[in-house]
N, C-alpha and C. Protein backbone atom coordinates (compact mmCIF):
# COMPACT_ATOMS: atom_id res chain seq x y z
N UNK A 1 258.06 211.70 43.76
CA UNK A 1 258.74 211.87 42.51
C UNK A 1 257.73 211.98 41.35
N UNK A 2 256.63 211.22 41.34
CA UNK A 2 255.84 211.21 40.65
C UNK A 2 254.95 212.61 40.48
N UNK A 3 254.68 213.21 41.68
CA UNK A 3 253.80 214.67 41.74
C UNK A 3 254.96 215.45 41.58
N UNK A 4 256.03 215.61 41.25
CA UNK A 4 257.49 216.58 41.00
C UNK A 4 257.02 216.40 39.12
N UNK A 5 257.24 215.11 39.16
CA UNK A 5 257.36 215.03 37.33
C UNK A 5 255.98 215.68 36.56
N UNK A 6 255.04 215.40 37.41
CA UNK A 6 253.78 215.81 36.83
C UNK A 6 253.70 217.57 36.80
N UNK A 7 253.92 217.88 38.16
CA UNK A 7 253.90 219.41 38.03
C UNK A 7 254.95 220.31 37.44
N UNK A 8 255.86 219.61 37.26
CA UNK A 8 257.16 220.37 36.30
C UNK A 8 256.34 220.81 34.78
N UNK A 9 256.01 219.38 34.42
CA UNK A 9 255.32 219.51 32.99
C UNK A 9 254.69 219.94 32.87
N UNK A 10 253.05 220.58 33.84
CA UNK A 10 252.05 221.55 34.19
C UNK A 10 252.47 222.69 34.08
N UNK A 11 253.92 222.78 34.54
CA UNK A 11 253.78 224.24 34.67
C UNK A 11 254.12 224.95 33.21
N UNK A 12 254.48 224.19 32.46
CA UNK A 12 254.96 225.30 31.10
C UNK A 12 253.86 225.66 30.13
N UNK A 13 252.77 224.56 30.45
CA UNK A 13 251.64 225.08 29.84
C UNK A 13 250.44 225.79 30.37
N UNK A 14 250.91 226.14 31.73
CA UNK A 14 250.13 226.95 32.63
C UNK A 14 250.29 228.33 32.61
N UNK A 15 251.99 228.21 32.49
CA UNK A 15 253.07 229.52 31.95
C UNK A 15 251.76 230.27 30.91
N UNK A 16 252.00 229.17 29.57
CA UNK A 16 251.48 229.87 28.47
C UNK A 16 250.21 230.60 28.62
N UNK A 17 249.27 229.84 29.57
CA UNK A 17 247.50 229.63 29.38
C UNK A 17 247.56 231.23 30.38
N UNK A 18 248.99 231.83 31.13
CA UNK A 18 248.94 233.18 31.84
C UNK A 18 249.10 234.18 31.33
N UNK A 19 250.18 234.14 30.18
CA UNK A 19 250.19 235.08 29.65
C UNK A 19 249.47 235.42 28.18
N UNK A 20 248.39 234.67 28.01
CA UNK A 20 247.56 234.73 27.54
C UNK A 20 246.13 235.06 27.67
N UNK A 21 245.96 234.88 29.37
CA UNK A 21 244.93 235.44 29.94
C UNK A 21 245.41 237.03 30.96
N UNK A 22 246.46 237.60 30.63
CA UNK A 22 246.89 238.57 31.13
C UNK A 22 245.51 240.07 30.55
N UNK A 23 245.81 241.12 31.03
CA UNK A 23 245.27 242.33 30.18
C UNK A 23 245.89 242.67 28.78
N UNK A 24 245.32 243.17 28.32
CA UNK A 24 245.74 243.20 26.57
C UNK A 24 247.28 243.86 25.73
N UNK A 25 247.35 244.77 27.64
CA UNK A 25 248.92 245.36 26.88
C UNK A 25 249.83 244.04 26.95
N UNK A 26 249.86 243.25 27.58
CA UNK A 26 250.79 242.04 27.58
C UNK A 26 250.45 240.89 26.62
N UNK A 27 249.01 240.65 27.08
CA UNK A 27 248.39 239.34 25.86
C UNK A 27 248.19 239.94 24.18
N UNK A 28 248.17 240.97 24.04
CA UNK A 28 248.54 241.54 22.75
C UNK A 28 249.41 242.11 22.18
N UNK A 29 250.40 242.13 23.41
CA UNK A 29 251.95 242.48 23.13
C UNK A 29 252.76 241.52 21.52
N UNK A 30 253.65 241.75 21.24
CA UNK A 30 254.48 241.07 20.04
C UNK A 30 254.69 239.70 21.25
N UNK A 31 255.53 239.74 21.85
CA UNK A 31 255.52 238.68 22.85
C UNK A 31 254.58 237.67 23.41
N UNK A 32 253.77 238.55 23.48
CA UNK A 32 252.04 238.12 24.37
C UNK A 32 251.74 236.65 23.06
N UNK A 33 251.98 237.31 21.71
CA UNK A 33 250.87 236.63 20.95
C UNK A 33 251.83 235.92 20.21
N UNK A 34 253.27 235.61 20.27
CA UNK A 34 254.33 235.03 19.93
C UNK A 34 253.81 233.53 20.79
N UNK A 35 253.96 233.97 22.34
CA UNK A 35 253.63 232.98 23.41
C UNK A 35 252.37 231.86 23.16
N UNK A 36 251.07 233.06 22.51
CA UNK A 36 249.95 232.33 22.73
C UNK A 36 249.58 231.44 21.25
N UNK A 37 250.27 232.07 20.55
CA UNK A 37 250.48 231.43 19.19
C UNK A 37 251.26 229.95 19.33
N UNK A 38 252.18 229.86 19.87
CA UNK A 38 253.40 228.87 20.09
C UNK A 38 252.30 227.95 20.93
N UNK A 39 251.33 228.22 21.85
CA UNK A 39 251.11 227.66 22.99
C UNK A 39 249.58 226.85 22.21
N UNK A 40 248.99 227.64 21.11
CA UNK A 40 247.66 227.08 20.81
C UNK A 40 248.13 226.50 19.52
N UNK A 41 249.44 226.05 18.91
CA UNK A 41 249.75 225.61 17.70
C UNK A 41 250.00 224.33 18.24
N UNK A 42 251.09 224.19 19.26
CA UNK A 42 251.67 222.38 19.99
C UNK A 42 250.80 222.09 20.68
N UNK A 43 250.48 222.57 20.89
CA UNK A 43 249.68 221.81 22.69
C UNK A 43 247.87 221.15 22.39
N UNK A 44 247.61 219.81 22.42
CA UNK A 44 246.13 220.03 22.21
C UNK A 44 245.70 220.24 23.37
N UNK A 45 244.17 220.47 22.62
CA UNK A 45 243.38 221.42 23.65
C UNK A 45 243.62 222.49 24.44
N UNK A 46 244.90 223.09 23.35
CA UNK A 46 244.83 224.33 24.61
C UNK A 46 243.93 225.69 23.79
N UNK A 47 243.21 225.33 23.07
CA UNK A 47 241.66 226.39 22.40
C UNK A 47 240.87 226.07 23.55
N UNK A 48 240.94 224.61 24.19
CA UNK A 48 239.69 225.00 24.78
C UNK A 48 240.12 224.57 26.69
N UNK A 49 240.84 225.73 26.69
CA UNK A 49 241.61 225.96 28.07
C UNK A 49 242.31 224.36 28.67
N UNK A 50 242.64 222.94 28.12
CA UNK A 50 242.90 221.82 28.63
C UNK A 50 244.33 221.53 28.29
N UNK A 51 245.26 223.04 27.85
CA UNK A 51 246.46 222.54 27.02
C UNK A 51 247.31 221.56 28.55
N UNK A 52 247.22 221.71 29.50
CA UNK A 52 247.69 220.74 30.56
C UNK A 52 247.34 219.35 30.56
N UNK A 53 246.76 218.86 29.74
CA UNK A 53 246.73 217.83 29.97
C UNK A 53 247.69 216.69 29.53
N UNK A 54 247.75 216.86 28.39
CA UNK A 54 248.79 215.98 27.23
C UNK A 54 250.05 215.97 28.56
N UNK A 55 250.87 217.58 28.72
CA UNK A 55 252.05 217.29 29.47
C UNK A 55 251.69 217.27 30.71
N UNK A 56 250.56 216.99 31.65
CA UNK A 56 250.67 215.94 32.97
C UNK A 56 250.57 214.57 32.74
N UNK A 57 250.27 214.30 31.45
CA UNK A 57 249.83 212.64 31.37
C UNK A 57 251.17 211.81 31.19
N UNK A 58 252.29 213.13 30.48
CA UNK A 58 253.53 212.46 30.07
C UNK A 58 254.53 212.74 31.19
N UNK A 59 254.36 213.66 32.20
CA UNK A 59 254.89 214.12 33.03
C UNK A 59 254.75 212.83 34.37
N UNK A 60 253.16 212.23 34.68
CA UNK A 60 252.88 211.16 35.28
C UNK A 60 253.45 209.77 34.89
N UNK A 61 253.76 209.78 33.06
CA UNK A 61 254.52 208.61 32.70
C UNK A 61 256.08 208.42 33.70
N UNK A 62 256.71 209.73 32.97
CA UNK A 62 257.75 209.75 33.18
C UNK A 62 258.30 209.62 34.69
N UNK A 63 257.61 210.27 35.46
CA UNK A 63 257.33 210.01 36.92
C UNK A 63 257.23 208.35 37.62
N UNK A 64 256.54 207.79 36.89
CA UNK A 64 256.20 206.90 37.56
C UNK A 64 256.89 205.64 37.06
N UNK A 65 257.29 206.19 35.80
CA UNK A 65 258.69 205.16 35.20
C UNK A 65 260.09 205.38 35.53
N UNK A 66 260.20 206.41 36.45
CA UNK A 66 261.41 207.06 37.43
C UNK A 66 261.29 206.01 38.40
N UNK A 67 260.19 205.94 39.06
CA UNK A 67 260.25 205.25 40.42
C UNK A 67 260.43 203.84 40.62
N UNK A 68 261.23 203.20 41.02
CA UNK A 68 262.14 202.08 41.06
C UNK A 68 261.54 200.95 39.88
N UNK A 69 261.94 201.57 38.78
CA UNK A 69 261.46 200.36 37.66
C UNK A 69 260.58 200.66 36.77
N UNK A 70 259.39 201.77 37.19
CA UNK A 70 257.91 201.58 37.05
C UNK A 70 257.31 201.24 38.00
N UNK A 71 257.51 200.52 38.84
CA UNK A 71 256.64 199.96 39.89
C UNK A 71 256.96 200.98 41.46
N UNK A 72 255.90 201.55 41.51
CA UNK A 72 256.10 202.26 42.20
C UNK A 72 255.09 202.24 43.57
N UNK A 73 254.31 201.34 43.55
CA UNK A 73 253.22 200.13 44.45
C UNK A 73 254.30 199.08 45.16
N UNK A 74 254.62 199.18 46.35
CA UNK A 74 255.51 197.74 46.64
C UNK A 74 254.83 197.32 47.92
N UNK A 75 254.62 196.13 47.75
CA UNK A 75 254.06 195.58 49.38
C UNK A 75 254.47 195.83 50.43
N UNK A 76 253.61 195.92 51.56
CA UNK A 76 253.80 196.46 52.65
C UNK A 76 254.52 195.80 53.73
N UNK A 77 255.56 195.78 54.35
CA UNK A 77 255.91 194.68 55.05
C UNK A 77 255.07 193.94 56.12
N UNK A 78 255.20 192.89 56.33
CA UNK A 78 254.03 192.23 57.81
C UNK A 78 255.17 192.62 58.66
N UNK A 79 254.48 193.08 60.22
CA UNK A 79 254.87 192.41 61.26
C UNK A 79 254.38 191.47 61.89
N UNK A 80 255.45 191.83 63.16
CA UNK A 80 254.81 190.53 64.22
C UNK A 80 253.52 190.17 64.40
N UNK A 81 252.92 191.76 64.85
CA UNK A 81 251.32 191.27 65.31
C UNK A 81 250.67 192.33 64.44
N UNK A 82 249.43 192.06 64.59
CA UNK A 82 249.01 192.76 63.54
C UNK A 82 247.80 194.32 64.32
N UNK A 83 248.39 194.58 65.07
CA UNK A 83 247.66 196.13 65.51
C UNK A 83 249.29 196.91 65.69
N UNK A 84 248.97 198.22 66.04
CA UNK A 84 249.78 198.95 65.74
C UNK A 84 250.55 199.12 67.19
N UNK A 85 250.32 198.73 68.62
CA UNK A 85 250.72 198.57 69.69
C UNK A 85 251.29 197.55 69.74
N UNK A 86 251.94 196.80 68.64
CA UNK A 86 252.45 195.53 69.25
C UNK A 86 253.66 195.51 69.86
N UNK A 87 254.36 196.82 69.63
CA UNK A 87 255.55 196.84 70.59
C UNK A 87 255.30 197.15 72.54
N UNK A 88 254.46 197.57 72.59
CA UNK A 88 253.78 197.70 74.14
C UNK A 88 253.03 196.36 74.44
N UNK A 89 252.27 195.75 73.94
CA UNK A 89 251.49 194.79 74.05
C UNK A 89 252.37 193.36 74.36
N UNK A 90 253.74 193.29 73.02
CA UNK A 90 254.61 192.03 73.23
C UNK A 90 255.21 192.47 74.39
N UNK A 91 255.72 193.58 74.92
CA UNK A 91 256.48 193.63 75.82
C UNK A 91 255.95 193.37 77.45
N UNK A 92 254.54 194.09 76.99
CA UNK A 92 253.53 193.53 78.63
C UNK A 92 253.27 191.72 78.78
N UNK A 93 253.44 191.11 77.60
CA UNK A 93 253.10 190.24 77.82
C UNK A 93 254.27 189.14 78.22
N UNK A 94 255.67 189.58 78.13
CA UNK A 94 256.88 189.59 78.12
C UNK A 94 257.16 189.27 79.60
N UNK A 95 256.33 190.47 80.10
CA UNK A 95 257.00 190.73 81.73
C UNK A 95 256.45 189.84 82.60
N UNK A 96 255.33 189.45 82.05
CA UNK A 96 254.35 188.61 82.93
C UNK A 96 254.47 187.37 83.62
């Protein structure tokens, strides 16, 4: 959930940083420079190609404040024994 929230938000400023690095009939299009205008006015650092960052950082918030609480780290349960054969191992020792 967390890499969903992050890359949603990546992508609209990735959108922008494309059609801005397109060839000139598009990136100098009325559109082209509508886009890249809009995209280098909100976004910091996107002069110096980093406009992704701001919305993965809020995209990782939001993500990770989705996942049950905020806490999205939960302890691992114990078992019985502690190697990963312990269902073959209790049972050989079972039969014996």
């Amino acid at each position: 959930m967390v890499y969903g929230f992050t890359v949603a938000f990546t992508t609209l400023p990735a959108l922008g940083d494309m059609i801005s690095s397109f060839p000139p009939v598009v990136s100098q299009s009325s559109f082209g420079l509508a886009v890249t205008n809009f995209y280098h006015s909100y976004l910091p650092f996107s002069t110096l190609g980093m406009g992704w960052v701001v919305p993965a950082l809020v995209g990782l918030a939001l993500g990770w404040s989705a996942t049950s609480g905020g806490c999205a780290l939960r302890p691992v349960p114990k078992r019985s024994s502690p190697h990963f054969l312990h269902r073959f191992t209790d049972a050989a020792i079972l039969k014996r």
